[in-house]
N, C-alpha and C. Protein backbone atom coordinates (compact mmCIF):
# COMPACT_ATOMS: atom_id res chain seq x y z
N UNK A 1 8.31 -12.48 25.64
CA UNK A 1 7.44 -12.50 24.45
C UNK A 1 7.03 -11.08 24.08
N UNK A 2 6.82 -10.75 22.89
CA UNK A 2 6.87 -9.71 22.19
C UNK A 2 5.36 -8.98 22.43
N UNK A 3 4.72 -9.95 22.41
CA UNK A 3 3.09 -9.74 22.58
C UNK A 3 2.56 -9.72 23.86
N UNK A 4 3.56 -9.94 24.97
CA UNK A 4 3.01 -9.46 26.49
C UNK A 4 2.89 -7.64 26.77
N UNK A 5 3.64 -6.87 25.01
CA UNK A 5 3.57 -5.56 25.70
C UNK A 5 2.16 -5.06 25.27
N UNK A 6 2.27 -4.02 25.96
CA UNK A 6 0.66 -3.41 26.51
C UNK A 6 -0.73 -4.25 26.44
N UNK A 7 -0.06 -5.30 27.27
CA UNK A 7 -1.24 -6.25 27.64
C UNK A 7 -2.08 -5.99 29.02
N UNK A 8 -2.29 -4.88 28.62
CA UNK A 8 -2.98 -4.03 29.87
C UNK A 8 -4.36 -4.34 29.79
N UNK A 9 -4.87 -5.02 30.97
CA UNK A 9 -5.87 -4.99 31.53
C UNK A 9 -7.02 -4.12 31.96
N UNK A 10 -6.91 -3.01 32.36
CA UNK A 10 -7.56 -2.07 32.30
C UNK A 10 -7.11 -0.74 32.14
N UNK A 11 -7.94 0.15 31.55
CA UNK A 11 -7.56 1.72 31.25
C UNK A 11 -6.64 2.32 32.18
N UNK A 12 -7.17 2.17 33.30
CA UNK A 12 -6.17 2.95 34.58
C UNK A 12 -5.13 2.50 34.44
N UNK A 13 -4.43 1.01 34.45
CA UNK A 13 -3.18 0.10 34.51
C UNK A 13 -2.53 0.84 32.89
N UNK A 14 -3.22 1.40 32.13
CA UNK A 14 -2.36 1.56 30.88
C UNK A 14 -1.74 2.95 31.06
N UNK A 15 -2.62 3.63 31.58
CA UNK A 15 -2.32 5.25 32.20
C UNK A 15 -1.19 4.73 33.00
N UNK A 16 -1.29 4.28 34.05
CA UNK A 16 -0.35 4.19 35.15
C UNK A 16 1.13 3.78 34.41
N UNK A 17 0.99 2.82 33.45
CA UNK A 17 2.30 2.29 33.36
C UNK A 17 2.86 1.95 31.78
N UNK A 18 2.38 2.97 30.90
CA UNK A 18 2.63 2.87 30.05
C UNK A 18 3.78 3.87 29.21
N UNK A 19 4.77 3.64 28.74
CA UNK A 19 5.95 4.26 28.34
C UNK A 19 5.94 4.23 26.66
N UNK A 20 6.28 5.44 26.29
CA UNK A 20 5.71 5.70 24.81
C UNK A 20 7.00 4.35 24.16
N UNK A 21 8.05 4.31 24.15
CA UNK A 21 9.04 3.18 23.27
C UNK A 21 7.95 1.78 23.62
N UNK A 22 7.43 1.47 24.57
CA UNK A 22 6.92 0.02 24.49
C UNK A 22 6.09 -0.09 23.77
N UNK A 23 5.78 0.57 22.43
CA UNK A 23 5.33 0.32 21.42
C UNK A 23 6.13 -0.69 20.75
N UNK A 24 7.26 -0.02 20.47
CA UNK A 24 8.44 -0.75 19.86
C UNK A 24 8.19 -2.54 19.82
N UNK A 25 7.89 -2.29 20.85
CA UNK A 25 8.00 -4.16 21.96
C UNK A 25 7.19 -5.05 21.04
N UNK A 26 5.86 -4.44 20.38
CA UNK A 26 4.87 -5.00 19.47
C UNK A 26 5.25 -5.61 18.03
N UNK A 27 6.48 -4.52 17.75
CA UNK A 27 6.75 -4.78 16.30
C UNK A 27 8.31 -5.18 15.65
N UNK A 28 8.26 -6.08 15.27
CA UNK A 28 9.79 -6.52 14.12
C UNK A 28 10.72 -5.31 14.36
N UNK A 29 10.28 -3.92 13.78
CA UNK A 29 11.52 -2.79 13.82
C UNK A 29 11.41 -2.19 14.40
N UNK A 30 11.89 -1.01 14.29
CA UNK A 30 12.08 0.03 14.90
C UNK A 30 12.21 1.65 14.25
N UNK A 31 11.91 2.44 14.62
CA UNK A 31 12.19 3.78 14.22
C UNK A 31 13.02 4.01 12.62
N UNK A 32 14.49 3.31 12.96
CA UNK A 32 14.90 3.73 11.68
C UNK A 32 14.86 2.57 10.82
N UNK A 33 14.16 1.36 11.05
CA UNK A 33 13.85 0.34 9.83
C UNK A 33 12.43 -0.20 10.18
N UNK A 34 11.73 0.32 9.44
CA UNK A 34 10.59 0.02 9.94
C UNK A 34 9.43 -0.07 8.62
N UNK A 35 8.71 -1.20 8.40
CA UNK A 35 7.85 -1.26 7.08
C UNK A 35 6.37 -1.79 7.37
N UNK A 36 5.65 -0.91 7.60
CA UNK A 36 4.10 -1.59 7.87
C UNK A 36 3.91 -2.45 6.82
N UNK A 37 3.82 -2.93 5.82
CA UNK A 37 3.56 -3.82 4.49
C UNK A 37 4.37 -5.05 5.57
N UNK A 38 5.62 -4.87 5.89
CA UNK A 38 6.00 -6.03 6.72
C UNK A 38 4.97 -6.30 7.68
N UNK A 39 5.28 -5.43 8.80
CA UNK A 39 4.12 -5.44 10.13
C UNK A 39 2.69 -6.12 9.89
N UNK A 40 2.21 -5.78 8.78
CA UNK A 40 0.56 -6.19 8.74
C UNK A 40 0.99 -7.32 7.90
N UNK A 41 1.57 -7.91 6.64
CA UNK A 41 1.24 -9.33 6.28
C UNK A 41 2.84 -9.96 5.95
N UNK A 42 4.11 -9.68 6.55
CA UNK A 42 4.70 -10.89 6.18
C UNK A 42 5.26 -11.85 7.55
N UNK A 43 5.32 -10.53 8.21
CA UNK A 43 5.31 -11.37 9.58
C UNK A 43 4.40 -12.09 10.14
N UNK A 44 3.11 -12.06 9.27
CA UNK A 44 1.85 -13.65 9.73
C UNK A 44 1.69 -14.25 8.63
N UNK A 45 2.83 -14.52 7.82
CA UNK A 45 2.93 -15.40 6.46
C UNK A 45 2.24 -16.60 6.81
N UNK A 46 2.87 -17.25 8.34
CA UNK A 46 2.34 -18.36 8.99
C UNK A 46 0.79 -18.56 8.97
N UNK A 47 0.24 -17.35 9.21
CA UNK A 47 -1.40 -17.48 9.46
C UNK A 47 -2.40 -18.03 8.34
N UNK A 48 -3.25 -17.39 8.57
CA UNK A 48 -4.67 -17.76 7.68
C UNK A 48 -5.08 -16.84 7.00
N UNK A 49 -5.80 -16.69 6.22
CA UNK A 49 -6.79 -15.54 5.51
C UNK A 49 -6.59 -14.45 5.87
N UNK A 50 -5.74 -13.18 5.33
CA UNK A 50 -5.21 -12.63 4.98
C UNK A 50 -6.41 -11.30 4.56
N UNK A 51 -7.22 -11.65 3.44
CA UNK A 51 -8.10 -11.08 2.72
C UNK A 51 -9.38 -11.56 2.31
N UNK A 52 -10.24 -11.02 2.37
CA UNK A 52 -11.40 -11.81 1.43
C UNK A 52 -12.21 -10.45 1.12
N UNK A 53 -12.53 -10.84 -0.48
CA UNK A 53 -13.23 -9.41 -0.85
C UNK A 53 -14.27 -10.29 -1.50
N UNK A 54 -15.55 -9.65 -1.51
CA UNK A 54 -16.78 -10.30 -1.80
C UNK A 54 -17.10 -9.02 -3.13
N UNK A 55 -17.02 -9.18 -3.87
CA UNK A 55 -17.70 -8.91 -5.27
C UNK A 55 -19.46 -8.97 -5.58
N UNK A 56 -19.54 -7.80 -6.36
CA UNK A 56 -21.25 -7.45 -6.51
C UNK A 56 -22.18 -8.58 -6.98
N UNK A 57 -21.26 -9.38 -7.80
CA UNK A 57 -22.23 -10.67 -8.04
C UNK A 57 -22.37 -11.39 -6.79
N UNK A 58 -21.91 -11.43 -5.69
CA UNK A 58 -21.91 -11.87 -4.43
C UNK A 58 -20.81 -12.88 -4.42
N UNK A 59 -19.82 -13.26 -5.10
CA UNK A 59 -18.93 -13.87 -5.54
C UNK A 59 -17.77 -13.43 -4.47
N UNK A 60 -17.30 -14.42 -3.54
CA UNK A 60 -16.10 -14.26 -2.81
C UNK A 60 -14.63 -14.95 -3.18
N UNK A 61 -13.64 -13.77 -2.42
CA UNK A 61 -12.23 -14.47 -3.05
C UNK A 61 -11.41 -14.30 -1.70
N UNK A 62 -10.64 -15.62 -1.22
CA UNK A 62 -9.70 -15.44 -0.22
C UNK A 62 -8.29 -15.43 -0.53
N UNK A 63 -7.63 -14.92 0.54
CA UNK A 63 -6.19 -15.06 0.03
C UNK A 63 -5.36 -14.93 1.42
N UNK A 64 -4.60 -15.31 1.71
CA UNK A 64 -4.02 -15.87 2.57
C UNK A 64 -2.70 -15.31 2.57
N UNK A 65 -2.23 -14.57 4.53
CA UNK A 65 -0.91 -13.89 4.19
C UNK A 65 0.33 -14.27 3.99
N UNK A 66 0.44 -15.59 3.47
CA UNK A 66 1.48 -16.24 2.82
C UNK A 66 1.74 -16.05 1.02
N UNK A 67 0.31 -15.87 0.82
CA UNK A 67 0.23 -15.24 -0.69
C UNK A 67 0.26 -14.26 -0.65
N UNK A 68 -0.53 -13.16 -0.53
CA UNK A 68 -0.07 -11.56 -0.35
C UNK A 68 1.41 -11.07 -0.07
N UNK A 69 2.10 -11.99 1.09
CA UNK A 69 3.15 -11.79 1.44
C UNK A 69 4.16 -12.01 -0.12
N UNK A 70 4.22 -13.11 -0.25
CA UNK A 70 4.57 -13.49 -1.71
C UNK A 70 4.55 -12.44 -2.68
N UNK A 71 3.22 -12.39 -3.01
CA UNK A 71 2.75 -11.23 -4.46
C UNK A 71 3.07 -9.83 -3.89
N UNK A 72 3.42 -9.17 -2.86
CA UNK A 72 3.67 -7.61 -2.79
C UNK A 72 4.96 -7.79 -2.65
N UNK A 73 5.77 -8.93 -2.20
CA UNK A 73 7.20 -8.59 -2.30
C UNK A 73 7.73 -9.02 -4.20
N UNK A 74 6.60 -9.64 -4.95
CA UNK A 74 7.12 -9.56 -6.45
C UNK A 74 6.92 -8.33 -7.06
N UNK A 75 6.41 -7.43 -6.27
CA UNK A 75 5.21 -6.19 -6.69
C UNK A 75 6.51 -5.20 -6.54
N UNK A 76 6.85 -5.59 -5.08
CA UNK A 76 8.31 -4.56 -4.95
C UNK A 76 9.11 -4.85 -5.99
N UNK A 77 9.75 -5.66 -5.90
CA UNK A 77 10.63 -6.40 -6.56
C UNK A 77 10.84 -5.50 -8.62
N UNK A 78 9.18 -5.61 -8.69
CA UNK A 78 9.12 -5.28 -10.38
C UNK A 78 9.35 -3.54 -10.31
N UNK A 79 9.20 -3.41 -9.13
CA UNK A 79 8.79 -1.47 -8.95
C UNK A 79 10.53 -1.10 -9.14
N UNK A 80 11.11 -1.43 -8.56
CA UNK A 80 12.27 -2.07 -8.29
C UNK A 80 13.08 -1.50 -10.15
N UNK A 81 12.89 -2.54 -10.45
CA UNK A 81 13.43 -3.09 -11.70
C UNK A 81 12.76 -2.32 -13.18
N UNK A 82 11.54 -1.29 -12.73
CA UNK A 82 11.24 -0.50 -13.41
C UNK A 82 11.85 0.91 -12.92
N UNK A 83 12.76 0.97 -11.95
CA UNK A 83 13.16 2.04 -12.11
C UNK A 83 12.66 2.99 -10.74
N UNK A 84 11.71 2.13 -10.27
CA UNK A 84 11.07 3.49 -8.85
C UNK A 84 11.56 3.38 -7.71
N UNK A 85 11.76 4.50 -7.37
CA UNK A 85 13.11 4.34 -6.26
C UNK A 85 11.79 4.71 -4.86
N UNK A 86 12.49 4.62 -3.51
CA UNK A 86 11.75 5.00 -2.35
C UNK A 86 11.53 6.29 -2.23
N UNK A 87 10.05 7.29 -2.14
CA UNK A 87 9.54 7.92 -2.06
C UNK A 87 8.80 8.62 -2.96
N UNK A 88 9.23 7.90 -4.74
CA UNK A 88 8.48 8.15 -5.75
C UNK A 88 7.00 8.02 -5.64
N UNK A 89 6.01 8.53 -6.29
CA UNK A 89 4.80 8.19 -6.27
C UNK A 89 4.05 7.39 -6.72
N UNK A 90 2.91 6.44 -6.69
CA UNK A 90 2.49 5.59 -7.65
C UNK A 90 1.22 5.77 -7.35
N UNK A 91 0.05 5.81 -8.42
CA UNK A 91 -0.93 5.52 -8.36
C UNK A 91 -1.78 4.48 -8.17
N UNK A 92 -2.69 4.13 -7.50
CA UNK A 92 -3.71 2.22 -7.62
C UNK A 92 -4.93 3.67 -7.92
N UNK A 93 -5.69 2.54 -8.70
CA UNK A 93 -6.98 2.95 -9.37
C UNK A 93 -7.88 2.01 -9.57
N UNK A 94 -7.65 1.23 -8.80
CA UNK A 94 -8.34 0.10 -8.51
C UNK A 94 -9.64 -0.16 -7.32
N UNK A 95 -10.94 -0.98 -7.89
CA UNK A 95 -11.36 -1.44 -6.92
C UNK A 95 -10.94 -2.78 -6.15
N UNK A 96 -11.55 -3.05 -4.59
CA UNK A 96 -11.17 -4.02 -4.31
C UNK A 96 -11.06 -5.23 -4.48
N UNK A 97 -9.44 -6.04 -4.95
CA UNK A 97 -9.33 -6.89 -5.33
C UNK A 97 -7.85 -7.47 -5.31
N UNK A 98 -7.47 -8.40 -5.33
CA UNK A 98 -6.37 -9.13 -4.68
C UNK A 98 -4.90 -7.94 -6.01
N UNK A 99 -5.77 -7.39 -6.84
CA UNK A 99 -4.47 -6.60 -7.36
C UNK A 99 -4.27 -5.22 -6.63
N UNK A 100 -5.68 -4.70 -6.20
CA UNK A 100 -5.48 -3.54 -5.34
C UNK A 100 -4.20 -3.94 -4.16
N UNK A 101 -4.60 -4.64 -3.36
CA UNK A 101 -4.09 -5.25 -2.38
C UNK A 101 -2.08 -5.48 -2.82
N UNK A 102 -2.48 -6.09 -3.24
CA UNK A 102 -0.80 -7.06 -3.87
C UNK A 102 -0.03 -5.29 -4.01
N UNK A 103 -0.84 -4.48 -4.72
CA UNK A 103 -0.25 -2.77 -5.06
C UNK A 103 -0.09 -2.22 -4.26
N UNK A 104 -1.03 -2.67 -2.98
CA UNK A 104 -0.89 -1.54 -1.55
C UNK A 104 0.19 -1.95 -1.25
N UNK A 105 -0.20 -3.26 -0.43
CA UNK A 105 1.56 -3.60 0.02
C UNK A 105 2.48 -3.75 -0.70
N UNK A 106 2.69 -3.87 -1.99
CA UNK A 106 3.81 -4.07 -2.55
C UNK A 106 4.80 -2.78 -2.51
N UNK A 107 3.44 -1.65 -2.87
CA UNK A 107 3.95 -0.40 -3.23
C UNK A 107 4.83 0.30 -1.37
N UNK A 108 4.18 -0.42 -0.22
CA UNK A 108 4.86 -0.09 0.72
C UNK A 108 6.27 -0.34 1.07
N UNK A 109 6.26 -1.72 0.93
CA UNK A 109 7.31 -2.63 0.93
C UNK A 109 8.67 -1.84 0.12
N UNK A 110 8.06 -1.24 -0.90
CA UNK A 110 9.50 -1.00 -2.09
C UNK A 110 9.02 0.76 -1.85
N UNK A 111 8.60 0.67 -0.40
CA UNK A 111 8.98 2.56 -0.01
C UNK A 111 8.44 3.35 -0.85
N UNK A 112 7.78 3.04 -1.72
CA UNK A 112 7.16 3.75 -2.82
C UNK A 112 5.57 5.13 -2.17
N UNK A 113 5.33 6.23 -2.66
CA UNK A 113 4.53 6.61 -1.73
C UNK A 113 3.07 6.44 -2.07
N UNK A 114 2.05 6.20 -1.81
CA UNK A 114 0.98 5.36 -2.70
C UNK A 114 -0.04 6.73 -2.84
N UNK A 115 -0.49 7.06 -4.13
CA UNK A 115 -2.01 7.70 -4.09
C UNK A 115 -3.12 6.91 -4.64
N UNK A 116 -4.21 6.96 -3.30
CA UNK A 116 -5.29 5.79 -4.11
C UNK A 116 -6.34 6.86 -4.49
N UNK A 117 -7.07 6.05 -5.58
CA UNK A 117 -7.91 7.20 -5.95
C UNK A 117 -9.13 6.07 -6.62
N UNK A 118 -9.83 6.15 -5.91
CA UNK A 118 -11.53 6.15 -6.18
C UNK A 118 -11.65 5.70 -7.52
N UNK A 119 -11.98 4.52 -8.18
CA UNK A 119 -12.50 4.49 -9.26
C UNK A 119 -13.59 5.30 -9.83
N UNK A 120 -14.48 5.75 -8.57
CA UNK A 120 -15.69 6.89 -8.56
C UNK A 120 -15.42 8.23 -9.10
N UNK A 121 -14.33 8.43 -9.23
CA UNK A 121 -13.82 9.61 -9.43
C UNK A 121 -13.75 9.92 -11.05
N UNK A 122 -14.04 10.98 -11.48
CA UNK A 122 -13.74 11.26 -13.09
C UNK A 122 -13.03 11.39 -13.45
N UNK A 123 -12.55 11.78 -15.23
CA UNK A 123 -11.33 11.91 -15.73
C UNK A 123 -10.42 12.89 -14.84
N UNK A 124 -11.36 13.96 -14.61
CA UNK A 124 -10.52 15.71 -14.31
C UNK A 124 -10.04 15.36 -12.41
N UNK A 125 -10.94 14.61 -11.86
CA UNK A 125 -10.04 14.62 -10.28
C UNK A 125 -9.14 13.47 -10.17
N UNK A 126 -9.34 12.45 -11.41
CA UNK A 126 -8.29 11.76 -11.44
C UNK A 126 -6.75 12.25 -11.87
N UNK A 127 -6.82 12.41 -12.78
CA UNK A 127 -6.20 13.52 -13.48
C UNK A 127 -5.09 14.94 -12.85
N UNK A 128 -5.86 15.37 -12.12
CA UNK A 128 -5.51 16.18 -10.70
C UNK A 128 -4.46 15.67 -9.71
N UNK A 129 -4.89 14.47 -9.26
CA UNK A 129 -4.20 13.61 -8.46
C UNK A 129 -2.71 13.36 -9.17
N UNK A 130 -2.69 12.65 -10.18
CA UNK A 130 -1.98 12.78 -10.90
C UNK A 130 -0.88 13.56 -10.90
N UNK A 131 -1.23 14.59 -11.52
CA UNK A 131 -0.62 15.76 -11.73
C UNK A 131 0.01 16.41 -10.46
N UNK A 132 -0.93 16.65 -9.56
CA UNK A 132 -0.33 17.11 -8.00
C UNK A 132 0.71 16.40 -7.48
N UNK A 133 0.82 15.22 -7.33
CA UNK A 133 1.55 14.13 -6.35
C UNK A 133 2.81 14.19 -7.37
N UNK A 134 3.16 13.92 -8.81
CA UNK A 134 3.98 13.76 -9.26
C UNK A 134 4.07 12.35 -9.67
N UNK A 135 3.07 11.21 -9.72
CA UNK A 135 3.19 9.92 -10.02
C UNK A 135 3.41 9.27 -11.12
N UNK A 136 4.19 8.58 -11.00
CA UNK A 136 5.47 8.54 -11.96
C UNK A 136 4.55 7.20 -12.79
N UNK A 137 4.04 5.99 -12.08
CA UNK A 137 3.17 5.05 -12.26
C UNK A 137 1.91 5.04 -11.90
N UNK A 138 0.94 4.51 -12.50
CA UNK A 138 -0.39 4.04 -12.28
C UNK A 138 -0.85 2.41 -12.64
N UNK A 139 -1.49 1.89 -11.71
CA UNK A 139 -2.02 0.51 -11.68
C UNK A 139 -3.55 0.95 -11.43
N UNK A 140 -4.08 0.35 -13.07
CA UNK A 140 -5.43 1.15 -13.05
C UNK A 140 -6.44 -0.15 -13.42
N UNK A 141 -7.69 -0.48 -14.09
CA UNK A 141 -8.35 -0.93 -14.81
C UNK A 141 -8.37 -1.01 -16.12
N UNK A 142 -8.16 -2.15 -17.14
CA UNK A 142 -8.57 -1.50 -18.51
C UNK A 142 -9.60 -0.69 -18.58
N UNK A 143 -10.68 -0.34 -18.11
CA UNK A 143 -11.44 0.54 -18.71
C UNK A 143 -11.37 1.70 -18.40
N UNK A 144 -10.24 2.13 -17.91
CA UNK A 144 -9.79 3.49 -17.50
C UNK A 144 -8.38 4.01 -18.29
N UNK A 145 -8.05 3.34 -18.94
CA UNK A 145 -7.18 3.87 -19.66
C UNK A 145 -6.68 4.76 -20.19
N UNK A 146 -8.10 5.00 -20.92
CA UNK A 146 -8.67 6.34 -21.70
C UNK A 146 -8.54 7.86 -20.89
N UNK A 147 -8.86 7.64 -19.66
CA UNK A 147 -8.94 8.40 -19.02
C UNK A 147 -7.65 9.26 -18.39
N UNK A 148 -6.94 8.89 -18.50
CA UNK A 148 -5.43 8.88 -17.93
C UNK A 148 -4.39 9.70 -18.55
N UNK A 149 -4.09 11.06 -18.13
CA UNK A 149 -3.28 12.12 -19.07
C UNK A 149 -2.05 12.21 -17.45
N UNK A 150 -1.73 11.95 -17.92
CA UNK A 150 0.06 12.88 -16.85
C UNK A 150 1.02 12.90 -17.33
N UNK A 151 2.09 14.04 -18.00
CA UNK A 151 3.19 13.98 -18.23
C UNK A 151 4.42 13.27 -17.29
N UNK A 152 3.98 13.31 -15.89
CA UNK A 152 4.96 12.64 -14.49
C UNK A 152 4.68 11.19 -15.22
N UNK A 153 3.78 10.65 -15.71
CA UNK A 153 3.63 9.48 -15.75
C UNK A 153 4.99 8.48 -16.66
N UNK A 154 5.41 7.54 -16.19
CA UNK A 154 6.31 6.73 -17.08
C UNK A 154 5.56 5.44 -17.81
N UNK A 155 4.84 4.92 -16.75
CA UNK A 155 3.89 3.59 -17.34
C UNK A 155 2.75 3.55 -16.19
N UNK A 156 1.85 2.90 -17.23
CA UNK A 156 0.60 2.45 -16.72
C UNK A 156 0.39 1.15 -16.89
N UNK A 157 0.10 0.46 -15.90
CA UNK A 157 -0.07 -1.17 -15.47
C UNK A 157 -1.46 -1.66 -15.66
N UNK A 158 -2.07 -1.97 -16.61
CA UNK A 158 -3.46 -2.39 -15.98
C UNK A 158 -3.41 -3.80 -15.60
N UNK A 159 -4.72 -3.62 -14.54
CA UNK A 159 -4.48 -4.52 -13.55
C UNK A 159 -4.85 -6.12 -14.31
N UNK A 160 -5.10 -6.42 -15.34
CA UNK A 160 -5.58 -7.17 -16.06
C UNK A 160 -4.07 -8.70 -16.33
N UNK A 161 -3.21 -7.07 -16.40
CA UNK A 161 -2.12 -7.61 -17.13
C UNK A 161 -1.14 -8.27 -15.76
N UNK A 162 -0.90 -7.49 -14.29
CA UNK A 162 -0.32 -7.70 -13.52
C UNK A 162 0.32 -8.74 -12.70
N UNK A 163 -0.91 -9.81 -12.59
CA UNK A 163 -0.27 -11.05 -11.66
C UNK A 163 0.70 -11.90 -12.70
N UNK A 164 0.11 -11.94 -14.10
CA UNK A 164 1.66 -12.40 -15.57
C UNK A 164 2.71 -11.99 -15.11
N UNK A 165 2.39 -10.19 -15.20
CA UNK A 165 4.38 -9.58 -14.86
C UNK A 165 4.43 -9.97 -13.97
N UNK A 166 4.38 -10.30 -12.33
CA UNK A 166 4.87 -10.51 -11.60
C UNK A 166 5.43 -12.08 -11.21
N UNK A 167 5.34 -12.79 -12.26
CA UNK A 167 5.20 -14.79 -12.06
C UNK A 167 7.04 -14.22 -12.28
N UNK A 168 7.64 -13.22 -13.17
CA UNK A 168 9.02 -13.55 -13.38
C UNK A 168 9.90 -12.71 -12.04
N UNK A 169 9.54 -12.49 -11.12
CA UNK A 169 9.90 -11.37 -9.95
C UNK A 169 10.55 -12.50 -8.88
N UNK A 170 11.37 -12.57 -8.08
CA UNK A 170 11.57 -12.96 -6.83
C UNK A 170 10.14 -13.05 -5.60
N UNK A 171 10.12 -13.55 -4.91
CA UNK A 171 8.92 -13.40 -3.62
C UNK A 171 9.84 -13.29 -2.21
N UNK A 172 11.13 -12.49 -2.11
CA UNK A 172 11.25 -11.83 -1.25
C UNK A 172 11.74 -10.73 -1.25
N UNK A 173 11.81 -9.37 -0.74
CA UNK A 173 12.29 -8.50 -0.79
C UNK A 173 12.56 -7.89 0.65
N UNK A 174 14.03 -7.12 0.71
CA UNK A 174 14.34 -6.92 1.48
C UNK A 174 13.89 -5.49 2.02
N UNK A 175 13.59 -4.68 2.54
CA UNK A 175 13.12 -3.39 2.61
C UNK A 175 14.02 -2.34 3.31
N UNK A 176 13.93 -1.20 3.22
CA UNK A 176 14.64 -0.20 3.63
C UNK A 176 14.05 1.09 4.01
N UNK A 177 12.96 1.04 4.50
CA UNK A 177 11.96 2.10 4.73
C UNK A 177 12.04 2.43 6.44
N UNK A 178 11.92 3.10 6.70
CA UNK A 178 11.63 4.40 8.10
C UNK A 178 10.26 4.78 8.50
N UNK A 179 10.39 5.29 9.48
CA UNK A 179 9.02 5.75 10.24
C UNK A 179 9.37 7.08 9.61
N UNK A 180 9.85 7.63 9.48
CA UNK A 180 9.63 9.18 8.38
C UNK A 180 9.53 9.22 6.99
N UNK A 181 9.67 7.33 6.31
CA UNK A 181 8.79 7.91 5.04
C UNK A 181 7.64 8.04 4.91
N UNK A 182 7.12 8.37 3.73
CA UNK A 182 5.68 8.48 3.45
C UNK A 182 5.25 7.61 2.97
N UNK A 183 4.23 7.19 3.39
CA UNK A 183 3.47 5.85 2.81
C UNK A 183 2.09 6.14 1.98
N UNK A 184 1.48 6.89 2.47
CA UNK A 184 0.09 7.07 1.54
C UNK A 184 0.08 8.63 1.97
N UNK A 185 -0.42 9.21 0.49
CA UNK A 185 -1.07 10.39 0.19
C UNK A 185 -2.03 10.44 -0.18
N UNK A 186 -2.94 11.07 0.82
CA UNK A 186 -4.43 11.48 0.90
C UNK A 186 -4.52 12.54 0.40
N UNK A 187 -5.78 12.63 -0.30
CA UNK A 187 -6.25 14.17 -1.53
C UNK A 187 -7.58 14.05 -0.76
N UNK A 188 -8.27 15.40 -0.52
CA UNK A 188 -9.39 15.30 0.56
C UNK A 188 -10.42 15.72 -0.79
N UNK A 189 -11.86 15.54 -0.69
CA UNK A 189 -12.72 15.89 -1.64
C UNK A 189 -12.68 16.68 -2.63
N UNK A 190 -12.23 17.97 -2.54
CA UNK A 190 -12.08 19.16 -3.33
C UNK A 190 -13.48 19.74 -3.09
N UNK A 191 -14.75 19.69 -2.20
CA UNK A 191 -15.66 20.03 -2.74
C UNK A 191 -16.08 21.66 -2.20
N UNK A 192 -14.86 22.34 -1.75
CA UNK A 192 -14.35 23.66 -1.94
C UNK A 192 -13.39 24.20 -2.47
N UNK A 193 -12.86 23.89 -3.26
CA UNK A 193 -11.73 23.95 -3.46
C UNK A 193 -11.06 23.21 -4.38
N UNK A 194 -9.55 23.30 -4.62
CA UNK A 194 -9.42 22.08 -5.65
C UNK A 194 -8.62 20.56 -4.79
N UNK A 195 -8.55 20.01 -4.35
CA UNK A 195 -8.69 18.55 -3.72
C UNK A 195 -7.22 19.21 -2.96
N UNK A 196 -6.97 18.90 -1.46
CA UNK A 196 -5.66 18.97 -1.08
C UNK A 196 -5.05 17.68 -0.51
N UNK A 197 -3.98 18.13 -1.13
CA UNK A 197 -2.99 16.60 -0.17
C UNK A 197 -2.27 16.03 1.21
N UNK A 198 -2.92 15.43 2.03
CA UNK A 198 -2.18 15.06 3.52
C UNK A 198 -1.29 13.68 2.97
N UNK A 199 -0.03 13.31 3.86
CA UNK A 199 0.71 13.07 3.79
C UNK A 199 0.38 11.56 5.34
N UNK A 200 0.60 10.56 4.88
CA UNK A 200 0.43 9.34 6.29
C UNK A 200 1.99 9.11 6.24
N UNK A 201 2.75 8.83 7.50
CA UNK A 201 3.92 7.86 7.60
C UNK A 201 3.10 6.43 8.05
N UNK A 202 4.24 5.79 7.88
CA UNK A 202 3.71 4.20 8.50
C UNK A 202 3.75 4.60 10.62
């Protein structure tokens, strides 16, 4: 069983006998095929609740990793078919909500490299982001629209419109991603400076 590795009992027993590949042992792939968007929700399609985001009116929403699994592989699927190939950039500009989500993983799944950016954020560090990373797409809010200048840019998705486009997409996708792509690009505050970019693999 896959899940007996590093079922270590205590700290010392993990020191003593732990070998860096028996990581491997935990997960579906490996080194050169390897997709966290898989790892975290399609391989527990089987399970339960997935997500739940509770909203300021105190208003809760669940979703389950059989749906997520579903909606980020239609998410790939459309990224896909618009043209964005693996390691392009895409923007979410979203707060939390089953479209943020469906964008994270989708955007993993189809290798895409993700910059999230703070709805908190203004026109000019949004803007920035933008511009720095090279993001070709953005999945934003209607009420941010306005806000939104990048020549890199090809289209902007608001999230209003999203779960429609995706009803005509497939709900599986096959993936082709590595432990040396990039998955999320981090922009750190700027509040010396003008914002810099770190780089996550899965």
């Amino acid at each position: 069983m896959k899940w007996k590795a590093l079922n270590y009992e205590t700290y010392e027993e993990a020191i003593r006998n732990y070998k860096p590949d028996e990581k491997w042992l935990v997960f579906d792939g490996n080194p050169e095929r390897f997709n966290i968007a898989h790892e975290c929700v399609d391989r527990h399609s089987d399970g339960g609740v997935a997500v739940r985001v509770k909203f300021e009116t105190g208003e809760t929403e669940s979703y389950t990793f059989k749906e997520l699994s579903s909606l980020s592989s239609q998410f790939a699927n459309m990224l896909n078919g618009l043209g964005i190939q693996k390691g392009d950039r895409i923007a979410i500009l979203l707060e939390p909500c089953l479209e943020f989500y469906v964008s994270f993983f989708g955007g993993l799944k189809a290798g895409a490299a993700l910059v999230v950016c703070s709805p908190l954020l203004g026109s000019e560090a949004i803007n920035y982001r933008l511009m720095d990373s090279g993001a070709k797409l953005a999945i934003i809010e209607r009420r941010f629209r306005d806000l939104i200048a990048s020549p890199h840019l090809k289209q902007v998705i608001v999230k209003e419109d999203l779960l429609d486009m995706l009803k005509r997409e497939r709900d599986k996708f096959e993936y082709s991603t590595s432990v040396d792509d990039v998955a999320v690009i981090q922009y750190t505050s700027g509040t010396t400076g003008p914002p810099k970019a770190g780089s996550l693999s899965p």
